[in-house]
C-alpha atoms as a PDB file:
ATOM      1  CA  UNK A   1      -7.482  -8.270   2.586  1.00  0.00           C
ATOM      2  CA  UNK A   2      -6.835  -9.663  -1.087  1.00  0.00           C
ATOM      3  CA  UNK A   3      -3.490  -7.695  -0.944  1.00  0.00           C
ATOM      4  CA  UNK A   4      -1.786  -9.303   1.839  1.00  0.00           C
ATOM      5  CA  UNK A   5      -3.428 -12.656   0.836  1.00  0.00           C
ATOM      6  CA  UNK A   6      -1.336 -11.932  -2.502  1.00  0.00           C
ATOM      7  CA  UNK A   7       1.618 -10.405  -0.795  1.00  0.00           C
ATOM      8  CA  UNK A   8       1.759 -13.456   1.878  1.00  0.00           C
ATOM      9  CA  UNK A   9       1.078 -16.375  -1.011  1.00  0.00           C
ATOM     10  CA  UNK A  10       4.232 -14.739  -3.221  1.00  0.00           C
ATOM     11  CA  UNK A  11       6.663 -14.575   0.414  1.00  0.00           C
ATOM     12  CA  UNK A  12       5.540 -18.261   1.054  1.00  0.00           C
ATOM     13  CA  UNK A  13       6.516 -19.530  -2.778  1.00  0.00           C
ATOM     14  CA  UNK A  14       9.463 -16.705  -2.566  1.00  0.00           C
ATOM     15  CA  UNK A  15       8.115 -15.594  -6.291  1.00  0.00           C
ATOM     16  CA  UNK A  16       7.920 -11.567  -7.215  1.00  0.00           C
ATOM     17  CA  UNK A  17       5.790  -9.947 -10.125  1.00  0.00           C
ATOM     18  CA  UNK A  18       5.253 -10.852 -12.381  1.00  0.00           C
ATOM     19  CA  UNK A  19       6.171 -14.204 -12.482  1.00  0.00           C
ATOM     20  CA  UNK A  20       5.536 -17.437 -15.155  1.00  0.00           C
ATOM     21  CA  UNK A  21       2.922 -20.497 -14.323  1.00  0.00           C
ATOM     22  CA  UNK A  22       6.504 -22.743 -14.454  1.00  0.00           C
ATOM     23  CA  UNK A  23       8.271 -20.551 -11.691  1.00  0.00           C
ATOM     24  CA  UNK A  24       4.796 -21.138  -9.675  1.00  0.00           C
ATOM     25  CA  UNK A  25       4.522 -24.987 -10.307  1.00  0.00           C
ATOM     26  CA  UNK A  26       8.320 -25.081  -9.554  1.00  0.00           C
ATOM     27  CA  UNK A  27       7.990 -23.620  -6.195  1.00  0.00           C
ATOM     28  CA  UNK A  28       5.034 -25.464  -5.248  1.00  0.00           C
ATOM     29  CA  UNK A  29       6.594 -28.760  -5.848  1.00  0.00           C
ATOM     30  CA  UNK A  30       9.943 -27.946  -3.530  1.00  0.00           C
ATOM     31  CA  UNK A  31       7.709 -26.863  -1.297  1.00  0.00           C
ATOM     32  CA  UNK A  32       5.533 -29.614  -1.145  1.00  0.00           C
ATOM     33  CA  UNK A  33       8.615 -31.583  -1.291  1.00  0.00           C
ATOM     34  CA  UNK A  34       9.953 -30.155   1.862  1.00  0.00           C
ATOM     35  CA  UNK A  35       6.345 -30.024   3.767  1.00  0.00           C
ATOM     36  CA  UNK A  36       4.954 -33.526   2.824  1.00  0.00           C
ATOM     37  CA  UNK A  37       3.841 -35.204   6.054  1.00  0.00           C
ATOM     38  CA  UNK A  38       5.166 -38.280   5.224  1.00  0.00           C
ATOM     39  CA  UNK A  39       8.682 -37.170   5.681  1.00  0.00           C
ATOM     40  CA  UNK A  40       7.969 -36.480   9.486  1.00  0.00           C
ATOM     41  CA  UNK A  41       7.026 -40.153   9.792  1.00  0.00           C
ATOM     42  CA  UNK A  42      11.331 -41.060  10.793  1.00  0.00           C
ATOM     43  CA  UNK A  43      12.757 -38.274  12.103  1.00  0.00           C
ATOM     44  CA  UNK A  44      11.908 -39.119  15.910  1.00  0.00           C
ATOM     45  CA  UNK A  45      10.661 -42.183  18.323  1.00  0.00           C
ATOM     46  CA  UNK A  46       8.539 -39.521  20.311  1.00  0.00           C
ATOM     47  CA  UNK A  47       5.314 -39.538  19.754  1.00  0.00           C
ATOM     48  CA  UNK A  48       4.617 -36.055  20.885  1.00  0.00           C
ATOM     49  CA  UNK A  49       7.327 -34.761  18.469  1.00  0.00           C
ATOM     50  CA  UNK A  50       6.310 -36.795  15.879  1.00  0.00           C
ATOM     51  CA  UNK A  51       2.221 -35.457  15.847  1.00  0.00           C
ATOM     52  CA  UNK A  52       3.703 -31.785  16.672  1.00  0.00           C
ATOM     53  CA  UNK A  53       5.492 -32.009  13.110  1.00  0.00           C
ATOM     54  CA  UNK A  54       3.039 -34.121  11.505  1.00  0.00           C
ATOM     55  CA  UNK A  55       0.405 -31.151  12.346  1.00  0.00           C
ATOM     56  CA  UNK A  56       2.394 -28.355  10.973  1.00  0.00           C
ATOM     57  CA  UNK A  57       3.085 -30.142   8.087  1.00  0.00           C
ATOM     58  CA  UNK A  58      -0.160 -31.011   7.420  1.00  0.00           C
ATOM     59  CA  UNK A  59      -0.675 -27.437   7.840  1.00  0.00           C
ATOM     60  CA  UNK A  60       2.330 -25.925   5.652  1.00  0.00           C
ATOM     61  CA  UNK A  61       0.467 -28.133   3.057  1.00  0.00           C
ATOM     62  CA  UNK A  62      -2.786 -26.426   3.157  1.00  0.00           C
ATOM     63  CA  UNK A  63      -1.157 -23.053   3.126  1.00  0.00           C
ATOM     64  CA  UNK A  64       0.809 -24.077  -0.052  1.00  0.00           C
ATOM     65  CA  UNK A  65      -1.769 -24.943  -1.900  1.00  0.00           C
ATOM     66  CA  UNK A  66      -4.450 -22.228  -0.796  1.00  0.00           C
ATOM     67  CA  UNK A  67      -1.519 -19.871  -1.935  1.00  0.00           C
ATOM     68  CA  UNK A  68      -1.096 -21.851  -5.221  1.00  0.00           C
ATOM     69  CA  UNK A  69      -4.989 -21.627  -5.718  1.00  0.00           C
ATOM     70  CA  UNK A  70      -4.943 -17.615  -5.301  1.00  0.00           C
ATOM     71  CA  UNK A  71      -1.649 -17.372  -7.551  1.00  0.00           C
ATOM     72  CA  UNK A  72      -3.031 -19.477 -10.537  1.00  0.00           C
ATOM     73  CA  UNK A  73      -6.165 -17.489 -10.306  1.00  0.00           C
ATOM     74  CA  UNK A  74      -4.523 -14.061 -10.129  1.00  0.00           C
ATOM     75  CA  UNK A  75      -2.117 -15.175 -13.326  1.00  0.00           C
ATOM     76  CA  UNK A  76      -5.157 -16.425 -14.985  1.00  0.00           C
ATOM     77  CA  UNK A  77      -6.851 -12.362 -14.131  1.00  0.00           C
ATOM     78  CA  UNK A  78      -3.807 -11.070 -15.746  1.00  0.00           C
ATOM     79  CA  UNK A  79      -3.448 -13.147 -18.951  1.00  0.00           C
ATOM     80  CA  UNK A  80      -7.698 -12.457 -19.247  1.00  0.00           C
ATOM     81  CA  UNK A  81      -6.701  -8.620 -19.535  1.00  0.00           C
END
C-alpha cells in the first residue's frame, strides 16, 4: 500500500527518485498555487459551479499536502540511512 502511496505522491508533485527537499518544496508551492480555493472564488456567478470547484480544490489541497507529508518523511528515511 506504501508503494503506490509513494508512487501516486511523486505523479501528483511530477518529481522522480531521487529527488532534493527544494525540488519537493518547489512543486508543492505551484501546486498549491494552482489549487488554492481562493482562486475559485471569481471564475463564475453560479453558485453550483462555484462550490463544485471550491470542493475539489479544497480537496487537491489535502492531497498535496498528505503527499508532501509522506515525501518529506520518506527523504528524511533516506538521509537517516
Amino acid at each position: 500500500m506504501t508503494g503506490k502511496r509513494l508512487t501516486d505522491a511523486l505523479t501528483l508533485f511530477a518529481l522522480a527518485q531521487p529527488f532534493t527537499r527544494e525540488q519537493l518544496d518547489q512543486q508543492r508551492d505551484a501546486l498549491l498555487h494552482t489549487w488554492t480555493p481562493r482562486r475559485f472564488a471569481n471564475l463564475t456567478n453560479n453558485p453550483k459551479k462555484y462550490m463544485q470547484a471550491y470542493t475539489k480544490a479544497e480537496e487537491m489541497t489535502r492531497k498535496i499536502e498528505e503527499a508532501y507529508q509522506l515525501l518529506t518523511a520518506t527523504l528524511d528515511h533516506q538521509r537517516s540511512e
